[in-house]
Protein backbone atom coordinates (compact mmCIF):
# COMPACT_ATOMS: atom_id res chain seq x y z
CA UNK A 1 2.25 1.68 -10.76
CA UNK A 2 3.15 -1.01 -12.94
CA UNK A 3 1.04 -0.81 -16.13
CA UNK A 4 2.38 2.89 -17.21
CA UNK A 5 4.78 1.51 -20.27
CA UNK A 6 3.79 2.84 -23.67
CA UNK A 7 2.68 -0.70 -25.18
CA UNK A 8 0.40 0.07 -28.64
CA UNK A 9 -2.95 -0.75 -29.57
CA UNK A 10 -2.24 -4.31 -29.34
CA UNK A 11 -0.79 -4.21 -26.04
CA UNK A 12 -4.09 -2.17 -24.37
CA UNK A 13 -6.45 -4.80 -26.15
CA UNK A 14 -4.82 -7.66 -24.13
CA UNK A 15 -4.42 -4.93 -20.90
CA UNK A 16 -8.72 -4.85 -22.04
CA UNK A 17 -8.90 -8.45 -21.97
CA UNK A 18 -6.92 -9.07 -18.73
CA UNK A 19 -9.20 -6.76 -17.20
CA UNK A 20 -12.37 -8.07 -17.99
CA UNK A 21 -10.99 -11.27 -16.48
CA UNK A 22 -9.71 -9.73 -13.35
CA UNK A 23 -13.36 -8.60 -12.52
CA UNK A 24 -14.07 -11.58 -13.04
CA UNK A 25 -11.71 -13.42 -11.01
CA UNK A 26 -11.62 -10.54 -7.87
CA UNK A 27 -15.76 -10.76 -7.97
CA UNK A 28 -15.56 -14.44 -7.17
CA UNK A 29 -12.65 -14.26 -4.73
CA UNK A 30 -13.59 -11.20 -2.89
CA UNK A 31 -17.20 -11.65 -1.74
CA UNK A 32 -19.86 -9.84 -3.59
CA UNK A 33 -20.12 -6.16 -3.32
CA UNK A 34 -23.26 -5.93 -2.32
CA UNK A 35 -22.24 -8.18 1.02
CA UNK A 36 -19.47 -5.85 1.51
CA UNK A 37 -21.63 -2.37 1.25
CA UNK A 38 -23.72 -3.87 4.53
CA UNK A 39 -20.86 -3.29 6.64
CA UNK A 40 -18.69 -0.66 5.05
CA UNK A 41 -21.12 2.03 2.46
CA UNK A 42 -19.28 4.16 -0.15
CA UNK A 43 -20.02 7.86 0.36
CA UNK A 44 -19.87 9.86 -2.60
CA UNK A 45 -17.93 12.93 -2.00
CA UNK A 46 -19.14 15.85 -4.37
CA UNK A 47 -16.40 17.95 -6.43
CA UNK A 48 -16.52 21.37 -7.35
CA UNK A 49 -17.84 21.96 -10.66
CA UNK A 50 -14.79 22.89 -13.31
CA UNK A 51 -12.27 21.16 -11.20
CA UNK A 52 -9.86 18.20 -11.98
CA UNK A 53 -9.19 16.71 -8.82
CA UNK A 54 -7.20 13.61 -8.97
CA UNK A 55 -6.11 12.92 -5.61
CA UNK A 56 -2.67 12.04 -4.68
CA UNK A 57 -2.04 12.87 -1.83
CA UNK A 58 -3.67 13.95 1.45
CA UNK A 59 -3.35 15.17 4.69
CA UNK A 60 -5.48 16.79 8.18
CA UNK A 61 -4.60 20.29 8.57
CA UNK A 62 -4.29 21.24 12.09
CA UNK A 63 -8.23 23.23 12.18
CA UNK A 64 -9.42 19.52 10.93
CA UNK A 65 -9.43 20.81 7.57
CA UNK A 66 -8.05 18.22 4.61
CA UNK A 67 -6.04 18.84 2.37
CA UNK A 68 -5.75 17.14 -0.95
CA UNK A 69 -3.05 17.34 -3.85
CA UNK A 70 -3.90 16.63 -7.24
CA UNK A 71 -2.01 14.72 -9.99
CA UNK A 72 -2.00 18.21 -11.78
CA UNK A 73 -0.60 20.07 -9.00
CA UNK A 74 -2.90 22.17 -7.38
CA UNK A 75 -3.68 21.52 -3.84
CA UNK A 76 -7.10 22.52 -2.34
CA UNK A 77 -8.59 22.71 1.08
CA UNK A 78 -11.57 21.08 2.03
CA UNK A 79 -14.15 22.05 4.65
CA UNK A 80 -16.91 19.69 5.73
CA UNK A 81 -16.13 16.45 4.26
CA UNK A 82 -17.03 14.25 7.35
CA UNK A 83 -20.55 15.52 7.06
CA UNK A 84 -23.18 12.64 7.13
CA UNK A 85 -23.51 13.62 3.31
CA UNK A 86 -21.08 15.69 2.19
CA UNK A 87 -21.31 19.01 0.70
CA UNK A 88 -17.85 20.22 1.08
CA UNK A 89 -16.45 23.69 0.20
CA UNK A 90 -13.31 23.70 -1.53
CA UNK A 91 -10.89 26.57 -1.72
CA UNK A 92 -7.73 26.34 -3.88
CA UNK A 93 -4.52 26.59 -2.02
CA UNK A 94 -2.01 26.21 -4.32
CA UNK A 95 -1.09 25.45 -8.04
CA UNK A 96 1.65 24.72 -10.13
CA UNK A 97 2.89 22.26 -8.52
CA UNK A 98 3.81 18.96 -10.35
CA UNK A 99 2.14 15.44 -9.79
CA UNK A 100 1.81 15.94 -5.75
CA UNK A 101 2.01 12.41 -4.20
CA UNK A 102 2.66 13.50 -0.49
CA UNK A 103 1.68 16.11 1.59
CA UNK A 104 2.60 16.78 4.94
CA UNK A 105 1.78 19.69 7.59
CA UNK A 106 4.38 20.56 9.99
CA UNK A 107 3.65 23.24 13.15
CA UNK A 108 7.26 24.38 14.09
CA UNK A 109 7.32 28.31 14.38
CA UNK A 110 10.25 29.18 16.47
CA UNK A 111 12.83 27.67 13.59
CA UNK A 112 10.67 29.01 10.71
CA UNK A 113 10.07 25.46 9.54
CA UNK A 114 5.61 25.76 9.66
CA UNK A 115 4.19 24.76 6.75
CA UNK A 116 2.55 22.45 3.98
CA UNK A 117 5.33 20.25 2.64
CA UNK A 118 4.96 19.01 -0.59
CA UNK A 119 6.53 15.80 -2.30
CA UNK A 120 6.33 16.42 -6.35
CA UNK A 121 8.11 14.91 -9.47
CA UNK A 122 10.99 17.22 -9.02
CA UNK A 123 11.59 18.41 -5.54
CA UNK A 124 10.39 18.59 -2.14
CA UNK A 125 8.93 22.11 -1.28
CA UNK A 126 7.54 23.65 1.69
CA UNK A 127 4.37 25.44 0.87
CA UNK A 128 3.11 28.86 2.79
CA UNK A 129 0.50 31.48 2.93
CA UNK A 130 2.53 34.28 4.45
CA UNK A 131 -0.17 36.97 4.57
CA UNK A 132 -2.93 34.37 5.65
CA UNK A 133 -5.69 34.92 2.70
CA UNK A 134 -6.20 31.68 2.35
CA UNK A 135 -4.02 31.15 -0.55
CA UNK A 136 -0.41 30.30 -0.95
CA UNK A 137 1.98 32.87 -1.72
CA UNK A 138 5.70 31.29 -0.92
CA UNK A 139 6.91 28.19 -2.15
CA UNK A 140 10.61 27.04 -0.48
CA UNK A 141 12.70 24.18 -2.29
CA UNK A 142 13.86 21.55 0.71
CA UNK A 143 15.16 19.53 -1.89
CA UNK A 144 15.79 19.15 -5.02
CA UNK A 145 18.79 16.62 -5.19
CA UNK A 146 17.21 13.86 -7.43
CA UNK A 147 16.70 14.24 -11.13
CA UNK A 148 13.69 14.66 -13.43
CA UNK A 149 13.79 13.28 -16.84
CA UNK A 150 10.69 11.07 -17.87
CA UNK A 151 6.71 11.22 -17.09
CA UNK A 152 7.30 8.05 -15.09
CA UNK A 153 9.74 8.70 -12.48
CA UNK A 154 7.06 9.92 -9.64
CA UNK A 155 8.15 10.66 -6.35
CA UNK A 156 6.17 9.85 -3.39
CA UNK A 157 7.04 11.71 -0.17
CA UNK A 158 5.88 10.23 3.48
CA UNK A 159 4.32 12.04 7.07
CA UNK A 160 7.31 13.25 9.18
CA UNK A 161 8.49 10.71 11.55
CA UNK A 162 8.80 11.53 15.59
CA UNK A 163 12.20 13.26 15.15
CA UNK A 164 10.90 15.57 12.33
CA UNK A 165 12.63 13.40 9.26
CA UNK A 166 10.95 13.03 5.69
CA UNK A 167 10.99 10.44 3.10
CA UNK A 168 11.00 9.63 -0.19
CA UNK A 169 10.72 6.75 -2.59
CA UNK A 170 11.88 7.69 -6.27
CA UNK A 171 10.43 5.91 -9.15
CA UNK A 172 12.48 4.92 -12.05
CA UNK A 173 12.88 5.27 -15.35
CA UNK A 174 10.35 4.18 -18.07
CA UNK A 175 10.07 1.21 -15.06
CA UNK A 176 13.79 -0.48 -16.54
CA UNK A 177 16.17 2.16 -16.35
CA UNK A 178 18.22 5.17 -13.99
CA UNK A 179 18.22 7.81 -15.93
CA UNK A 180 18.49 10.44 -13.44
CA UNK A 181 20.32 11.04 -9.79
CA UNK A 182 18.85 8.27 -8.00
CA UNK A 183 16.24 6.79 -9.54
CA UNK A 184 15.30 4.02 -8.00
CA UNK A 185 16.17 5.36 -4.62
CA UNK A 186 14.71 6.43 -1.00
CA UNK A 187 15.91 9.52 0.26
CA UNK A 188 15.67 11.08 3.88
CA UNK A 189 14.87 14.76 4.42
CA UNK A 190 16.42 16.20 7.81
CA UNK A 191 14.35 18.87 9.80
CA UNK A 192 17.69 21.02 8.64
CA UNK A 193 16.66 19.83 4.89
CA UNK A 194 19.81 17.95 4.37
CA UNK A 195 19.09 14.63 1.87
CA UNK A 196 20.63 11.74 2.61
CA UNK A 197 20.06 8.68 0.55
CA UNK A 198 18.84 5.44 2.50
CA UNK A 199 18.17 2.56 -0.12
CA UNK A 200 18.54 1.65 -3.42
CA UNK A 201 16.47 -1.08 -5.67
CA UNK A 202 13.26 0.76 -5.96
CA UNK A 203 11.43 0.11 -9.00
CA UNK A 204 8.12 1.82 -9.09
CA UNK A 205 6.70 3.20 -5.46
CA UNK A 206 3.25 3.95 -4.99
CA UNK A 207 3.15 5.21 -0.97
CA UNK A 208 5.67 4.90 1.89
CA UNK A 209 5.09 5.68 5.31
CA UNK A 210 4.87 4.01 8.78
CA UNK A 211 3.53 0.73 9.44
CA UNK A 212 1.03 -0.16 12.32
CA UNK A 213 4.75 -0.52 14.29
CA UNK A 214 6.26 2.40 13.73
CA UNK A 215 8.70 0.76 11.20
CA UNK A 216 9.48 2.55 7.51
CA UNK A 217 7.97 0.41 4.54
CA UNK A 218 6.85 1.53 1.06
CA UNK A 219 4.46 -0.13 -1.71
CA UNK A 220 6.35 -1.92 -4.44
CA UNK A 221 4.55 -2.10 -7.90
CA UNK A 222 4.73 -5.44 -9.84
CA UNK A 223 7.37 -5.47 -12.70
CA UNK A 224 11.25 -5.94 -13.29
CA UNK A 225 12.50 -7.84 -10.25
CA UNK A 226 9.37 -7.78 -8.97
CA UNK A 227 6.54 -10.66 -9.96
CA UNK A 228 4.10 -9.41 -8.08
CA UNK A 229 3.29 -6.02 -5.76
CA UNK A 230 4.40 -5.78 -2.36
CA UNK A 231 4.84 -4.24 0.73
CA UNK A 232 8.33 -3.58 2.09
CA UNK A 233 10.05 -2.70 5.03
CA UNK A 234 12.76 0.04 3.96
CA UNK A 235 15.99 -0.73 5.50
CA UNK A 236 18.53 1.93 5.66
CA UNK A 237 21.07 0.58 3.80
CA UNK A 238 19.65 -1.78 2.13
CA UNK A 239 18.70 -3.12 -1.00
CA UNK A 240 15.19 -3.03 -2.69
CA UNK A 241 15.74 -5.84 -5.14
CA UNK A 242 16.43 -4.15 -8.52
CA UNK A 243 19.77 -3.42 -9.31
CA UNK A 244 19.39 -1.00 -11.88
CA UNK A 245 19.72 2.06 -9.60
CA UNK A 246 23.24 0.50 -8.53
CA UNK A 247 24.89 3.59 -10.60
CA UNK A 248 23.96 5.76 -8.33
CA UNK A 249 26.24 4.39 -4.99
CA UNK A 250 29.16 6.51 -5.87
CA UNK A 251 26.80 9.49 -4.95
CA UNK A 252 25.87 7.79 -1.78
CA UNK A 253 29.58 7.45 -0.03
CA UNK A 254 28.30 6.09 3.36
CA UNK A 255 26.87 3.26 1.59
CA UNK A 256 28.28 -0.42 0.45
CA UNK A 257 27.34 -0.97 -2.99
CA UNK A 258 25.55 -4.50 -2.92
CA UNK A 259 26.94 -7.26 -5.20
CA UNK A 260 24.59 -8.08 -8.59
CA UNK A 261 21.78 -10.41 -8.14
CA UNK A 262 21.17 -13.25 -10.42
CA UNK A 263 17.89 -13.26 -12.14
CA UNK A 264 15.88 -16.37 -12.17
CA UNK A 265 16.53 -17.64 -8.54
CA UNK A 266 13.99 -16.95 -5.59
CA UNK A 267 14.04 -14.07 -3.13
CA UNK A 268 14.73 -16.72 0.22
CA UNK A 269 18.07 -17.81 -1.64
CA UNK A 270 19.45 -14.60 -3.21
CA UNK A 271 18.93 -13.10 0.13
CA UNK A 272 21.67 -15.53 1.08
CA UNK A 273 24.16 -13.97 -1.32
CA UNK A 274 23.22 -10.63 -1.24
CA UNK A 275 23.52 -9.46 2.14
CA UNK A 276 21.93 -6.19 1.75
CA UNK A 277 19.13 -7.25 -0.03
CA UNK A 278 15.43 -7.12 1.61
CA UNK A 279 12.60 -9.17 1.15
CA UNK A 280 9.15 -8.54 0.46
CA UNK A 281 7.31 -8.23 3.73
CA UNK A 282 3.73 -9.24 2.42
CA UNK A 283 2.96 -10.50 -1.41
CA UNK A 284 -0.13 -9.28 -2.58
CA UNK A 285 -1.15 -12.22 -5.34
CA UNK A 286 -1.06 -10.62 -8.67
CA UNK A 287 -4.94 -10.06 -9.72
CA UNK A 288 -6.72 -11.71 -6.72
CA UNK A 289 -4.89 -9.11 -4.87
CA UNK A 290 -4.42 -6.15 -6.74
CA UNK A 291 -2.05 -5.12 -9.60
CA UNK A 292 -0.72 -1.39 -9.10
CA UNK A 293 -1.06 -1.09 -5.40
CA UNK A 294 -0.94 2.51 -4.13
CA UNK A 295 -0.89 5.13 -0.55
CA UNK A 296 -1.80 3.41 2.58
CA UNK A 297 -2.46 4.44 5.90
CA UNK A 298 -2.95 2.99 9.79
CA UNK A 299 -6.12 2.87 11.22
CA UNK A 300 -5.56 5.00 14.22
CA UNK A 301 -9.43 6.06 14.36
CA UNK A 302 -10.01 4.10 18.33
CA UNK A 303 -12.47 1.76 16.57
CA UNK A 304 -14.57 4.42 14.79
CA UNK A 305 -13.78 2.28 11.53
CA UNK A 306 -15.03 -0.92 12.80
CA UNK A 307 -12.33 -4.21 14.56
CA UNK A 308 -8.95 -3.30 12.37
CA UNK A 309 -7.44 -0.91 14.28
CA UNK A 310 -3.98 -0.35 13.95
CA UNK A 311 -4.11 -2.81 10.63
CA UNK A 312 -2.87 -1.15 7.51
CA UNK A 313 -5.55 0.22 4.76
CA UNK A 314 -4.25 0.20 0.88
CA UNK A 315 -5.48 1.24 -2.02
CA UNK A 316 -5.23 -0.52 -5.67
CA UNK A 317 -4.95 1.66 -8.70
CA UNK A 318 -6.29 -0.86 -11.66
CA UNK A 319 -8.56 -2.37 -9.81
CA UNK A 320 -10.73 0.37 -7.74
CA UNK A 321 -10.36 -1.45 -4.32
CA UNK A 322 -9.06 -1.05 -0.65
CA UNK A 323 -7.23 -4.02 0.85
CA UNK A 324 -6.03 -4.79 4.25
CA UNK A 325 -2.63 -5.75 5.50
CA UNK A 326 -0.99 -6.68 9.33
CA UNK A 327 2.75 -7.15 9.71
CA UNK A 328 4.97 -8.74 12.44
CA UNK A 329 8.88 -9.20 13.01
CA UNK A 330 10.25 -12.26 13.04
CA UNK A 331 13.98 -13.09 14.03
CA UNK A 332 14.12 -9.52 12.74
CA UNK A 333 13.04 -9.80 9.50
CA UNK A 334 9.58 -8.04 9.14
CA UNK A 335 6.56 -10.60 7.26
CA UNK A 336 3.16 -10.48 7.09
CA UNK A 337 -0.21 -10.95 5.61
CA UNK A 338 -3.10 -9.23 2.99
CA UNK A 339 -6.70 -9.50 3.32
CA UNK A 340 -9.34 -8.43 0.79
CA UNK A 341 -11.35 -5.44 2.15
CA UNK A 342 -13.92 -3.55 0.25
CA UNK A 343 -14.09 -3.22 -4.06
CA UNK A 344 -16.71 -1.06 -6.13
CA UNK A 345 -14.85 2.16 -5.76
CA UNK A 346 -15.59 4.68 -8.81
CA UNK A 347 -11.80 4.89 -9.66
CA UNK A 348 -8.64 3.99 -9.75
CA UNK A 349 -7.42 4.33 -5.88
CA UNK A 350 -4.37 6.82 -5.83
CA UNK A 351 -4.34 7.58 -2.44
CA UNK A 352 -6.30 6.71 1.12
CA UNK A 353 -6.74 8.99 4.60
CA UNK A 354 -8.64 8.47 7.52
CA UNK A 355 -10.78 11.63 8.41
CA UNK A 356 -10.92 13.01 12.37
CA UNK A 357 -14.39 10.85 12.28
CA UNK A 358 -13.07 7.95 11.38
CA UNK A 359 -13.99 7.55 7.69
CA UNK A 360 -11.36 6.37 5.24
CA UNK A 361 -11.22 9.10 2.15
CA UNK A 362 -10.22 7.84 -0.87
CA UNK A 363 -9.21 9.36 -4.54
CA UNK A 364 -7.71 9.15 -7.56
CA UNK A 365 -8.01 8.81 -11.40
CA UNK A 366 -8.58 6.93 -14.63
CA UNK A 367 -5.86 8.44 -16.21
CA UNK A 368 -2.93 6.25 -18.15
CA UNK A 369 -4.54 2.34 -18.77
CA UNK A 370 -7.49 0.37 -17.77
CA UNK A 371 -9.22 0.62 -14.22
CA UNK A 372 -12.14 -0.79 -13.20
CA UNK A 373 -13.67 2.00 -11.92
CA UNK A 374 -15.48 4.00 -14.35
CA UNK A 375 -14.72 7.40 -13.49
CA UNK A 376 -12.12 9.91 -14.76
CA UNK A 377 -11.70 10.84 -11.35
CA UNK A 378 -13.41 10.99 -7.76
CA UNK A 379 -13.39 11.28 -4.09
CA UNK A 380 -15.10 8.43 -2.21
CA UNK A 381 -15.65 7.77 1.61
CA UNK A 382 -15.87 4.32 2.98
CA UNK A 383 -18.22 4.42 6.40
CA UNK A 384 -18.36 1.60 8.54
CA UNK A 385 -22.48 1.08 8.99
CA UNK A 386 -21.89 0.10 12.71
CA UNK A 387 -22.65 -3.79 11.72
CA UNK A 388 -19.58 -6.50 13.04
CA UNK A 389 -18.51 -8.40 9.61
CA UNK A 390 -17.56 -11.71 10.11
CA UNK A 391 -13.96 -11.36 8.51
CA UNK A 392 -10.69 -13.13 9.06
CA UNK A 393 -9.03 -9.98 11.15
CA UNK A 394 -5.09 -10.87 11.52
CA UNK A 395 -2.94 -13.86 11.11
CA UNK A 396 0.10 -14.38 13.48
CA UNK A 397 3.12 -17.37 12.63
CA UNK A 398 3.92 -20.12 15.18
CA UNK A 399 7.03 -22.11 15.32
CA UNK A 400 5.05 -25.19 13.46
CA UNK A 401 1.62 -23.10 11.85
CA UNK A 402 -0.01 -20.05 12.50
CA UNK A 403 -3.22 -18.26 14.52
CA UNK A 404 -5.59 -16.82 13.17
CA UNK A 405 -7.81 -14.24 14.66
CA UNK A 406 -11.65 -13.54 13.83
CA UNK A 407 -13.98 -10.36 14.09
CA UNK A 408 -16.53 -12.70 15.46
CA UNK A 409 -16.91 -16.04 17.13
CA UNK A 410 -16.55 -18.92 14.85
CA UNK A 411 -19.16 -22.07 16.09
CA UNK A 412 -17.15 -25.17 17.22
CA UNK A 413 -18.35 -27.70 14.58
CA UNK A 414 -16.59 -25.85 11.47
CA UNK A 415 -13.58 -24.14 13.86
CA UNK A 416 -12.30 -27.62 15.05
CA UNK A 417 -12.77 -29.17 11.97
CA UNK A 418 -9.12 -29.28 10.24
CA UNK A 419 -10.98 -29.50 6.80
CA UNK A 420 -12.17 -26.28 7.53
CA UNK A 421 -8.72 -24.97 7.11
CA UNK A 422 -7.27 -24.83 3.27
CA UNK A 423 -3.22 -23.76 3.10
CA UNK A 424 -1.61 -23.72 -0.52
CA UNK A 425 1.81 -22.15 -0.83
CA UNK A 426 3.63 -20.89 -3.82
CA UNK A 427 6.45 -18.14 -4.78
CA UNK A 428 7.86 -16.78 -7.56
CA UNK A 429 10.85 -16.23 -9.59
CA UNK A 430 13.00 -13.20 -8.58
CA UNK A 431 14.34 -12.66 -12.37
CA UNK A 432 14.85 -9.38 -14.31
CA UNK A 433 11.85 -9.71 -16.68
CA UNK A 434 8.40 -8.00 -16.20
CA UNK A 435 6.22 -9.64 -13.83
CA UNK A 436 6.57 -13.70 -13.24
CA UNK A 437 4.11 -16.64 -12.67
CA UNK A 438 3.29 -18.31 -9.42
CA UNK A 439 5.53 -21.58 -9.13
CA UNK A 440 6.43 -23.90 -6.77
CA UNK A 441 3.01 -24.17 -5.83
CA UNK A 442 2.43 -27.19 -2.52
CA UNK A 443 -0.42 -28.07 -0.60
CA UNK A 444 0.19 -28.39 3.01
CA UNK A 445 -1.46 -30.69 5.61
CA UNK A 446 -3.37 -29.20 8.48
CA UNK A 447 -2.50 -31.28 11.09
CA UNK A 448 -4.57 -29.78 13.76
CA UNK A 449 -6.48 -27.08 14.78
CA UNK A 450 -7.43 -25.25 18.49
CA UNK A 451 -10.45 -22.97 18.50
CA UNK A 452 -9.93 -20.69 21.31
CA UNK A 453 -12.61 -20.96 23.90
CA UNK A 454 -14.20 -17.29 22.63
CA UNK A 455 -13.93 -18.91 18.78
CA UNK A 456 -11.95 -15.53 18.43
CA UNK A 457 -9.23 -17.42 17.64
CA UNK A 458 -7.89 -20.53 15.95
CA UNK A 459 -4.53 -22.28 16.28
CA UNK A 460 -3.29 -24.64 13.16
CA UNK A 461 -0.55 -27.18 13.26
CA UNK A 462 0.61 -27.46 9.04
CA UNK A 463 2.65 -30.42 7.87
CA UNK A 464 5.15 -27.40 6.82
CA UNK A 465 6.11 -24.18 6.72
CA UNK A 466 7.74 -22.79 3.74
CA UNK A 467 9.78 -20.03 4.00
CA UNK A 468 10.14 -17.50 1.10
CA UNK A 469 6.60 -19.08 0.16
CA UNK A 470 3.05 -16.57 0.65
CA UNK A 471 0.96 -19.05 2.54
CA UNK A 472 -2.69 -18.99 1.23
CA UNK A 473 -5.61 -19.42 3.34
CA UNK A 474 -9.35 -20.43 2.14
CA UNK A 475 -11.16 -20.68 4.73
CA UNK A 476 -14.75 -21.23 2.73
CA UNK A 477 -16.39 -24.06 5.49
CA UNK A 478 -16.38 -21.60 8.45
CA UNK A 479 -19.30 -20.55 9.88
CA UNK A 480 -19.83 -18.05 12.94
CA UNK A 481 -21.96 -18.66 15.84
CA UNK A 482 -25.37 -17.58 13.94
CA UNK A 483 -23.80 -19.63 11.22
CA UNK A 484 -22.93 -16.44 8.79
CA UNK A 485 -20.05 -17.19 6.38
CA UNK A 486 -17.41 -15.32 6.07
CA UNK A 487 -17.11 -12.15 4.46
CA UNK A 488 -13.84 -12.30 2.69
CA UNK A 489 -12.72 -16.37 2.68
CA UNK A 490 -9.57 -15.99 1.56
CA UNK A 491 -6.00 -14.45 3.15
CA UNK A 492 -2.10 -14.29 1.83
CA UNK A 493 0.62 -14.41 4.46
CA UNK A 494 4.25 -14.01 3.65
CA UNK A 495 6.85 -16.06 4.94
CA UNK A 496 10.19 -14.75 5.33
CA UNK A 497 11.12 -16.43 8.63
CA UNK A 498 9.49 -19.07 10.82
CA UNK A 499 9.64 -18.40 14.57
CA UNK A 500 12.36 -21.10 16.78
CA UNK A 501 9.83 -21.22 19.88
């Protein structure tokens, strides 16, 4: 989350006037909402009465049941939430807790290790109802080997990985400082509960977890060292990109302590220098794109959410929306590409889950600065209506342009047409200050383009391919077969490596 600095009345009326124009801006970028409620409708998701429930974190208990954790700390238990309208029954599980922003479930009686784990500001804990009344009544410390000192430093804990592993991403400071034992750092959790720390360079997390490959990422917020949010493959060993959590290596003896960056170069060239440092694996263009991106998740729902399965869902904090994202490896470095989804969501978006019927649940709060949605707090299901949007579904690099793929067939005239096709690039500065501009802006030449005999595809030779540059599509002249335009124009690919053949 990147707007969470205590700024003064003068610093929330310009936060209030960059707001206003970011609805502005997002409305005419993204495609109207009421195109976008044809294909996907928000379902309201009633609370009980009394209750604060700002959703965090959430996660399918093995009866189907969901459980959510609340920015407070209590974590309830739903019941009947994938109803065709909801009436759910809540029951409170747990309380207590601090600022839950990961939950995860884990069936593993013969070593004692069953439970609800819960990631928190302070530890990791294992949560349990012993005598099975529905309520919890044992709460076991995993870990506990970072520090706590400031409001800001959240910690966001991921699902357990194949071979029974946790992690967690650790916020920092007031956003500029390491206060506490690693700040700024990602931490495994062994199924023996030892913590081992993976990364340093974090700034401010807001979800990590698996992408549609299997692979570790985490969502980086906008700020310090960081121009604009991103998504971002979490190397062990490596380096996040800012070095203010560098105190903490003599704590972390199996790992090389990364010479300083330089602020005010690029990411493609200090990458160069600083061997252990890891770029962003998709840009999300500051505004257009979101501004305090949050959880994610993988459609795994077998195409009960519509064409994007196994695409990554996201949700945005300030701006009360749910974006898309694909990734790919390239020479080994991972890259990919954002795609505006759905917007008009009551809150701001703390956390998304997919539900056993294939609905994507979504929660969160108003609390701290400006969102766009005008609710303290909420729960919210997106449904897909059954109806095939005509959307820009995945783009894939080529040694000299890219390919992009379509939900539905585009008609010849306006696929072959090269004019069709708009590509801008641009980067930014990789400096220590708060946020950064776009620069190094270029318009590329589409050369030529192949529509794929389906129109499910089309292939695009550019003039250039920049690396370290996010390559932006507008793809406005398209048509499809019944000559519907597109539902989202626009797309944002990353380019960290262009393929040799």
């Amino acid at each position: 989350m990147s707007c969470c600095v205590n700024i003064g009345l003068t610093g929330v009326l310009a936060l209030l006037l960059v707001m206003s124009t970011s609805a502005e801006e997002v409305g005419a970028r993204w495609g109207t909402e009421k195109r976008e409620r044809e294909f996907y409708r928000v379902v309201t998701v009633p609370l009980p009465k009394g209750e604060v429930i700002e959703a965090g974190a959430f996660e399918l208990m093995p009866d189907n049941r969901l459980a959510v954790g609340t920015r407070r700390g209590d974590i309830f238990i739903m019941n009947g939430v994938d109803d065709e309208k909801p009436q759910p029954q809540f029951e409170k599980f747990a309380e207590g807790l601090d600022e839950i922003f990961g939950l995860a479930y884990r069936k593993d009686d013969k070593a004692d290790k069953s439970g609800l784990y819960v990631t928190h500001s302070a530890e990791l804990t294992r949560v349990l109802d012993t005598n099975r009344d529905g309520k919890a009544d044992r709460f076991v410390t995993i870990s506990d080997v970072w520090g706590y000192r400031n409001y800001h430093e959240y910690a966001f804990g991921s699902k357990f990985d194949p071979q029974g592993n946790l992690y967690v991403a650790l916020g920092l400071s007031n956003s500029y400082h390491s206060r506490a034992l690693f700040r700024g750092w990602a931490m495994k959790i062994t199924p023996d509960g030892k913590s081992i720390p993976i990364a340093s360079g974090l700034r401010s997390p807001g979800g990590i977890g698996p992408n549609e490959h299997g692979a570790l990422f985490y969502i980086e917020s906008q700020g310090p060292w960081n121009s604009s949010c991103s998504l971002k493959f979490l190397k062990t060993g490596g380096f996040m990109g800012h070095p203010v959590s560098f105190n903490w290596y003599p704590f972390a003896s199996d790992l090389k302590r990364p010479i300083e960056p330089e602020s005010g170069t690029r990411i493609i060239t200090e990458k160069e220098k600083v061997k252990e440092l890891v770029p962003y694996a998709v840009i999300f263009p500051y505004i257009r794109m979101g501004r305090s991106i949050t959880g994610y998740v993988v459609d795994r729902t077998g195409g009960k959410f519509g064409p994007f399965e196994n695409q990554i869902f996201l949700g945005d904090y300030t701006q009360s929306i749910i974006m898309r994202a694909t990734t790919e490896q390239v020479n080994g470095v991972w890259q990919g590409a954002c795609y505006p989804f759905r917007e008009g969501l009551s809150t701001g978006i703390l956390n998304v889950q997919f539900t056993p019927m294939g609905r994507l649940l979504c929660g969160g709060t108003n609390r701290g600065w400006p969102v766009r949605g005008i609710k303290p707090f909420a729960l919210e299901r997106l449904d897909w209506t059954g109806r095939m949007p005509f959307e820009i579904k995945r783009i894939h690099i080529t040694p000299d342009g890219f390919r992009i793929m379509f939900t539905k067939p585009v008609d010849s005239k306006t696929g072959n047409d090269p004019k069709s096709y708009k590509v801008t690039t641009f980067t930014h500065i990789y400096h220590g200050a708060y946020g950064g501009p776009e620069v190094d802006q270029m318009a590329l030449t589409v050369k030529s383009v192949k529509l794929g005999a389906d129109g499910l595809s089309a292939t695009l030779v550019l003039s250039a391919l920049k690396r370290g540059h996010v390559h932006e599509f507008d793809l406005a002249p398209l048509r499809d077969r019944s000559q519907g335009e597109l539902l989202h124009r626009h797309a944002y690919y990353t380019v960290n490596e262009v393929p040799k053949i």
